[in-house]
C-alpha atoms as a PDB file:
ATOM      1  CA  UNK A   1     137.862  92.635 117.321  1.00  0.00           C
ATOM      2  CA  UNK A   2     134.599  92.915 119.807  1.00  0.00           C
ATOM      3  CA  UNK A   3     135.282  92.874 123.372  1.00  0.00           C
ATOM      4  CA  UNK A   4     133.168  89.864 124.849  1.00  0.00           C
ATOM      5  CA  UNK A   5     131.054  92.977 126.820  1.00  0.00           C
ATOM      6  CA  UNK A   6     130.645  94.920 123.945  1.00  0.00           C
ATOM      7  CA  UNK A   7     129.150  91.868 121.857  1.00  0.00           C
ATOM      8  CA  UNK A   8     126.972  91.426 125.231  1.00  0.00           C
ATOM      9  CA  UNK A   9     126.083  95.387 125.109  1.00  0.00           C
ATOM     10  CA  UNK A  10     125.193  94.564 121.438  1.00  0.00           C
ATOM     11  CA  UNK A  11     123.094  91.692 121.697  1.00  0.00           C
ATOM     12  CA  UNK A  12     120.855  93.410 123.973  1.00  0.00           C
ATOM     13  CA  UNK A  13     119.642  95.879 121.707  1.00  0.00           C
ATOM     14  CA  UNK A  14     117.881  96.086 118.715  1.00  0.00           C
ATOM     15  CA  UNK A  15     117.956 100.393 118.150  1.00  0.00           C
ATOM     16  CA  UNK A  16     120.675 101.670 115.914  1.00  0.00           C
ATOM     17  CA  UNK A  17     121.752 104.460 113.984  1.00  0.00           C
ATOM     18  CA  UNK A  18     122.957 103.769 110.562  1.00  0.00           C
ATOM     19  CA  UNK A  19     125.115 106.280 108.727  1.00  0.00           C
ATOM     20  CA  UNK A  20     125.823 106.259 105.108  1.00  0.00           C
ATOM     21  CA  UNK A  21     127.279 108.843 102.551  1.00  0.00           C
ATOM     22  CA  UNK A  22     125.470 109.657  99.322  1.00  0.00           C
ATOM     23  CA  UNK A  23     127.394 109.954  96.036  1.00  0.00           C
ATOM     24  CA  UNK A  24     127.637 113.825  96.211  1.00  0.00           C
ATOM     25  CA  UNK A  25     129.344 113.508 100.121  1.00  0.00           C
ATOM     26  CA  UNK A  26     126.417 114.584 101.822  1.00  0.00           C
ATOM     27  CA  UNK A  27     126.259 112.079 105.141  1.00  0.00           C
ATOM     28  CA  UNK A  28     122.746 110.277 105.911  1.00  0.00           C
ATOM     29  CA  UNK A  29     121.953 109.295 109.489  1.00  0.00           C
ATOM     30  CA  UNK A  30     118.617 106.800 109.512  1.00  0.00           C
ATOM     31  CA  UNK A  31     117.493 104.652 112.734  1.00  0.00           C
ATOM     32  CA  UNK A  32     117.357 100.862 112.198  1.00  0.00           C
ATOM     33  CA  UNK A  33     116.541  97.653 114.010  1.00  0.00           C
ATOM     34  CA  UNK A  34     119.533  95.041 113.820  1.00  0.00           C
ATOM     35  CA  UNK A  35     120.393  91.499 114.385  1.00  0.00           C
ATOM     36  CA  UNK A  36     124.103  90.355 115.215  1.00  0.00           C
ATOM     37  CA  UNK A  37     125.626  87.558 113.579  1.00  0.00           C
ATOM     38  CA  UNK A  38     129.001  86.707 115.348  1.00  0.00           C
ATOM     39  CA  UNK A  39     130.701  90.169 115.147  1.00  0.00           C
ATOM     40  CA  UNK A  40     128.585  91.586 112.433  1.00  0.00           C
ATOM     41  CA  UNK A  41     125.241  93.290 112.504  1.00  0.00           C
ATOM     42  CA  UNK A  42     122.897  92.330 110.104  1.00  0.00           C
ATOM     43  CA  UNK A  43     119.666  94.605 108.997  1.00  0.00           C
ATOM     44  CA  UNK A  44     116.479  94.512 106.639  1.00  0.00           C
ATOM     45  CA  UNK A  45     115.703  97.199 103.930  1.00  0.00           C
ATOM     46  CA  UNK A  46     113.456  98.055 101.157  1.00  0.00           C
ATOM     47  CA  UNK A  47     114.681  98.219  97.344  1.00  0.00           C
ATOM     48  CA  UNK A  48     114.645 102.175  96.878  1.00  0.00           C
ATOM     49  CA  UNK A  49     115.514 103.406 100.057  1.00  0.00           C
ATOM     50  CA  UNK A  50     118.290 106.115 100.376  1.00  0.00           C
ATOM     51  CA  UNK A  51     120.726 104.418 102.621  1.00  0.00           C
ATOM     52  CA  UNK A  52     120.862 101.199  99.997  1.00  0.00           C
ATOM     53  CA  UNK A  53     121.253 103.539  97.402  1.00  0.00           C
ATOM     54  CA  UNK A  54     123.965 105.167  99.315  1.00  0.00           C
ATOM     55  CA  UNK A  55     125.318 101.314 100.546  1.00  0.00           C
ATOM     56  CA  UNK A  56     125.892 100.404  96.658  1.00  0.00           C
ATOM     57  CA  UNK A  57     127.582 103.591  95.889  1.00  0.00           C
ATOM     58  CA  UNK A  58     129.920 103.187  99.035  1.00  0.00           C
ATOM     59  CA  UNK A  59     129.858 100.530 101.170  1.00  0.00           C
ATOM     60  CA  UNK A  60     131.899 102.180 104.105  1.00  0.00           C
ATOM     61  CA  UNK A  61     129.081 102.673 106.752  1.00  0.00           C
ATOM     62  CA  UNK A  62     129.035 103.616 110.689  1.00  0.00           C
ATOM     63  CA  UNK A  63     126.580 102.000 113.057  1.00  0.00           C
ATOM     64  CA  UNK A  64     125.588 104.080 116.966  1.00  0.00           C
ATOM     65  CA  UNK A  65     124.123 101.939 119.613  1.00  0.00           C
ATOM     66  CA  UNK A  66     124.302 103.518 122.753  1.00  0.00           C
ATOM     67  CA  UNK A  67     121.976 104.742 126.062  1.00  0.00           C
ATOM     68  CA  UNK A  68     121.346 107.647 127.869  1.00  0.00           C
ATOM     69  CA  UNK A  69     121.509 106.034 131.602  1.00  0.00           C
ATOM     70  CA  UNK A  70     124.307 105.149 132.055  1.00  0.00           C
ATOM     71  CA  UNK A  71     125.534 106.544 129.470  1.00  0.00           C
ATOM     72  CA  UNK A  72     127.097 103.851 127.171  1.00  0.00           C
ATOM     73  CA  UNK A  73     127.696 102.947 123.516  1.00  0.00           C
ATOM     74  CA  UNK A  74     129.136 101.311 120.732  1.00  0.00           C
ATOM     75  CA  UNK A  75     130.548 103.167 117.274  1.00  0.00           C
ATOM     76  CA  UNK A  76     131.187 100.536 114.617  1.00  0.00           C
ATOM     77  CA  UNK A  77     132.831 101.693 111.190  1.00  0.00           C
ATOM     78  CA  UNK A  78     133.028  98.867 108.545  1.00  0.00           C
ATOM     79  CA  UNK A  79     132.118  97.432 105.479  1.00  0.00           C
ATOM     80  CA  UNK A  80     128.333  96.915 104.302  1.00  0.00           C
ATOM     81  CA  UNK A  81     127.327  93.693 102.384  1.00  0.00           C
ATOM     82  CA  UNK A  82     124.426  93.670 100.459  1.00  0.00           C
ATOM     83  CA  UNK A  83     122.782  90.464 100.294  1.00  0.00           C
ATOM     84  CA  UNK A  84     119.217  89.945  98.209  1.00  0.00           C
ATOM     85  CA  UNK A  85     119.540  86.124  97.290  1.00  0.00           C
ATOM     86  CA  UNK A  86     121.077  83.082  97.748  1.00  0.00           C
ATOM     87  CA  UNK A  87     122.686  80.474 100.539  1.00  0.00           C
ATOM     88  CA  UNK A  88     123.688  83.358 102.530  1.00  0.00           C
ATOM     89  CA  UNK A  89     120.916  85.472 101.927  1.00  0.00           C
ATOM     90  CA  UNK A  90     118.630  82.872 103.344  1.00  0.00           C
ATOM     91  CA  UNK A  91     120.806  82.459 106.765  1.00  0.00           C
ATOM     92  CA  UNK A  92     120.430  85.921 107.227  1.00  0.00           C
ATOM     93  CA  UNK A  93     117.004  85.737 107.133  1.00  0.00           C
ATOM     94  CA  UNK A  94     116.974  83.391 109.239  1.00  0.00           C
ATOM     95  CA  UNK A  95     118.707  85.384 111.846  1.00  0.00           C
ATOM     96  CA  UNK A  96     116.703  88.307 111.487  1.00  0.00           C
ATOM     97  CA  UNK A  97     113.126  86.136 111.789  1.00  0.00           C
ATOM     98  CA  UNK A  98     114.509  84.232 114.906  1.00  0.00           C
ATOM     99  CA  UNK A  99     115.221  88.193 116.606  1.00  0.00           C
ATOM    100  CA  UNK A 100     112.348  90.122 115.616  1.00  0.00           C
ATOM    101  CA  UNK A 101     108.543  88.765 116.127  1.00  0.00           C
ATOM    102  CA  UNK A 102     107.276  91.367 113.534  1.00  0.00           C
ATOM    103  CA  UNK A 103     109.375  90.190 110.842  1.00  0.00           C
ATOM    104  CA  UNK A 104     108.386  86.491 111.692  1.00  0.00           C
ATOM    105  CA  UNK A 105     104.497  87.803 111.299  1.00  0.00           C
ATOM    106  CA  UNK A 106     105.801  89.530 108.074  1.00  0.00           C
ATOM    107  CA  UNK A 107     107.918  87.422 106.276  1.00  0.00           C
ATOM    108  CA  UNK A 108     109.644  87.634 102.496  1.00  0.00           C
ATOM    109  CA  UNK A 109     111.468  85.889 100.424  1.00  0.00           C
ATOM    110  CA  UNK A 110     114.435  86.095  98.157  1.00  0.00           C
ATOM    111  CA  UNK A 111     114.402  89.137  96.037  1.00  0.00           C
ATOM    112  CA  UNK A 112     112.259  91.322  97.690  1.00  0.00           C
ATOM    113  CA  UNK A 113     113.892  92.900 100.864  1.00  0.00           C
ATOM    114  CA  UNK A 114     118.137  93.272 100.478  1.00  0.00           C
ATOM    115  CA  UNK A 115     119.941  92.274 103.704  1.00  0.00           C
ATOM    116  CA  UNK A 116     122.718  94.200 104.749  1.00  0.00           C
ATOM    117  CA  UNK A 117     125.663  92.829 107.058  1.00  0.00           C
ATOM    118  CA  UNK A 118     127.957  95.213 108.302  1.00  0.00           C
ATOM    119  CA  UNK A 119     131.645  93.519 108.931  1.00  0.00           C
ATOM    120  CA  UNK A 120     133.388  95.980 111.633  1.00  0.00           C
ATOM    121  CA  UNK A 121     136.942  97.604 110.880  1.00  0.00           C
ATOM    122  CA  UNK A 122     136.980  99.939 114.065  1.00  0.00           C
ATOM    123  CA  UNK A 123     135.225 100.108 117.058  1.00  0.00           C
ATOM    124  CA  UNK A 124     134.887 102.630 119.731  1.00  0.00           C
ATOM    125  CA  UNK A 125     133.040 101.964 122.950  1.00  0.00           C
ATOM    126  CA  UNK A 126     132.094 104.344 125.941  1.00  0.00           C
END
């Protein structure tokens, strides 16, 4: 579904802007750091938050990455996965440790941070 330079365009970022949709239909917009893992993107929370509340209400999410100059982006609409133990869980984790030096210095384990992956339906690029 990803266009070998839009998986390129992806890959070298880390910035994105999640947007969810709470229960009542009022849209949340919050800025995350990602991984990618083949097509999807894969990204770290904390039990409580707003957008995981939102995420286990209704998983259909939309994902910005973009820049000002030149002015480029990605829009990906898709399905969220929630992932807080297991096999898959742990490969995640994986992925997101071997990206991001902070979350190497600040590890966890099973059952205390959900991982979300975010499997594209539609994407837009500009």
């Amino acid at each position: 579904m990803l266009k070998p330079e839009e998986l390129e365009f992806l890959k070298k970022h880390e910035l994105c802007r999640l947007a969810t949709v709470s229960k009542d239909g009022w849209p949340q917009v919050t800025p995350v750091i990602y991984a990618v893992d083949g097509e999807s993107l894969v990204i770290a929370t904390d039990y409580g938050t707003r957008k995981l509340k939102n995420i286990l209400n209704n998983p259909k999410v939309a994902v910005v990455i973009d820049e000002f100059r030149p002015n480029r982006g990605i829009m990906i609409q898709g399905k969220c996965q929630v992932f807080e133990r297991g096999r898959e869980y742990m490969r995640l984790l994986g992925i997101l440790f071997d990206k991001f030096e902070y979350y190497r210095n600040n590890p966890w384990k099973e059952g205390e941070a959900p991982i979300l992956k975010i499997i594209p339906t539609r994407v837009t690029s500009w």
